[in-house]
Protein backbone atom coordinates (compact mmCIF):
# COMPACT_ATOMS: atom_id res chain seq x y z
CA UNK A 1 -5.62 12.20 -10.83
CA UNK A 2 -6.40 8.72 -10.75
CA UNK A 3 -3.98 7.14 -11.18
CA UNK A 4 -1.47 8.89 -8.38
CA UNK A 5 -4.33 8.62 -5.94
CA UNK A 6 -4.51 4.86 -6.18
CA UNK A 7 -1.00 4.58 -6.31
CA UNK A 8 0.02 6.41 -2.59
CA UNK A 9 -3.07 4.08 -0.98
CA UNK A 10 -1.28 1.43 -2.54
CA UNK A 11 1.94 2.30 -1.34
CA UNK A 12 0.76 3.45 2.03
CA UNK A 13 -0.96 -0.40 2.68
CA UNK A 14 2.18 -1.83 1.29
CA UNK A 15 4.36 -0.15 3.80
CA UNK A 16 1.66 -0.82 6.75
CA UNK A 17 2.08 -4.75 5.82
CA UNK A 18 5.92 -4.64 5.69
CA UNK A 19 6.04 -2.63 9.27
CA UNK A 20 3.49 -5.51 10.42
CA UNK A 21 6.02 -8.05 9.79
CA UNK A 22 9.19 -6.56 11.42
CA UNK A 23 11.03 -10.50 11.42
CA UNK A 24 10.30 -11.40 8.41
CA UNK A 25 11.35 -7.79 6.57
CA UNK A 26 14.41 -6.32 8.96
CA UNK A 27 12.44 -3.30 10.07
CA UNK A 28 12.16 -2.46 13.63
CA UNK A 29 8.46 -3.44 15.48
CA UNK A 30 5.99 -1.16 16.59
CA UNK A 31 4.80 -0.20 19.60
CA UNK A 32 0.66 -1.18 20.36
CA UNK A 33 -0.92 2.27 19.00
CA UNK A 34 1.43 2.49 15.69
CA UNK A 35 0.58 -1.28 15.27
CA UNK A 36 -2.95 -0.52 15.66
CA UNK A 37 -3.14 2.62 13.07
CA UNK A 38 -0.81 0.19 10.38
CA UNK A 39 -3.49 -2.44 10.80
CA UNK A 40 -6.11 -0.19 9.71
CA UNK A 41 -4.01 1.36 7.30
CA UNK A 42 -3.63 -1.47 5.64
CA UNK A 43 -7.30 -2.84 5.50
CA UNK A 44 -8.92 0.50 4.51
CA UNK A 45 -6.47 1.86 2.03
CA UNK A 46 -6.95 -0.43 -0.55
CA UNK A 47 -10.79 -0.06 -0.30
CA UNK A 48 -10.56 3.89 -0.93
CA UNK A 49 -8.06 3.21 -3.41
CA UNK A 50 -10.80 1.17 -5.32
CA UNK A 51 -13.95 3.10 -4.38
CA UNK A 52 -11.93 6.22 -5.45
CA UNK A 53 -10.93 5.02 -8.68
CA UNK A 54 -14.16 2.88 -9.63
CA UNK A 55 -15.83 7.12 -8.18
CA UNK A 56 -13.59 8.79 -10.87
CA UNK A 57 -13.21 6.44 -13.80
CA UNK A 58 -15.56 3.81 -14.05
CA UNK A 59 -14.33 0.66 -15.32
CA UNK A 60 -11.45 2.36 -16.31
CA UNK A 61 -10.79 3.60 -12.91
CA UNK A 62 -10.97 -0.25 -11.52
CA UNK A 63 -8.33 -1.25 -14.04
CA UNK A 64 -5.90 1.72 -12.62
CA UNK A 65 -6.60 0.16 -9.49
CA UNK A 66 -5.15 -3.24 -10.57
CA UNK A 67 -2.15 -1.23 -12.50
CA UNK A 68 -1.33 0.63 -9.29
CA UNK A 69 -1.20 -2.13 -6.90
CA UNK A 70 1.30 -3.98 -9.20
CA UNK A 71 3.65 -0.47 -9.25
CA UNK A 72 3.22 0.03 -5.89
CA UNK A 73 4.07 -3.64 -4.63
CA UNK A 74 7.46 -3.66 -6.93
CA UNK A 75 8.00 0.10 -5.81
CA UNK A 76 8.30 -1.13 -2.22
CA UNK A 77 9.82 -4.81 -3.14
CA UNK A 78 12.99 -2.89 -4.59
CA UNK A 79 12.93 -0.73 -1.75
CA UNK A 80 13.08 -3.80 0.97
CA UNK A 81 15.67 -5.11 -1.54
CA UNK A 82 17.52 -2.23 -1.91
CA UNK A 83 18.05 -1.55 2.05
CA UNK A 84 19.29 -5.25 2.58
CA UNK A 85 22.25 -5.16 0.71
């Protein structure tokens, strides 16, 4: 339960960041209240990703949170890649 958790608030801050930066990934810009909502997206997500995790699993739970970032980040790397060929 974990581990999937962690992994969409990853994925979810990930995708807030790349919408952020719609020059520098070829993905059309947001208007003032979407930008506003993917800027706190992609502050708080990562904190409940941890605070869930560390919640659930301890220690454990805090190294899920370090495994999950890394999926997440090359989930939506290949996905940026993937959509500019």
């Amino acid at each position: 339960m974990t581990f999937p958790a962690a992994f969409l608030l990853w994925l979810m801050a990930f995708s807030c960041h790349v919408r952020l930066h719609p020059l520098r990934y070829g993905v059309s810009p947001l208007g003032p209240h979407a930008r506003h909502i993917a800027v706190t997206c992609r502050i708080v997500a990562p904190g409940v990703a941890w605070a869930l995790s560390a919640w659930l699993d301890g220690m454990t739970g805090v190294l899920i949170w370090f495994a999950s970032l890394s999926i997440a980040g090359l989930c939506v790397a290949l996905c940026l890649a993937s959509r500019r060929r």
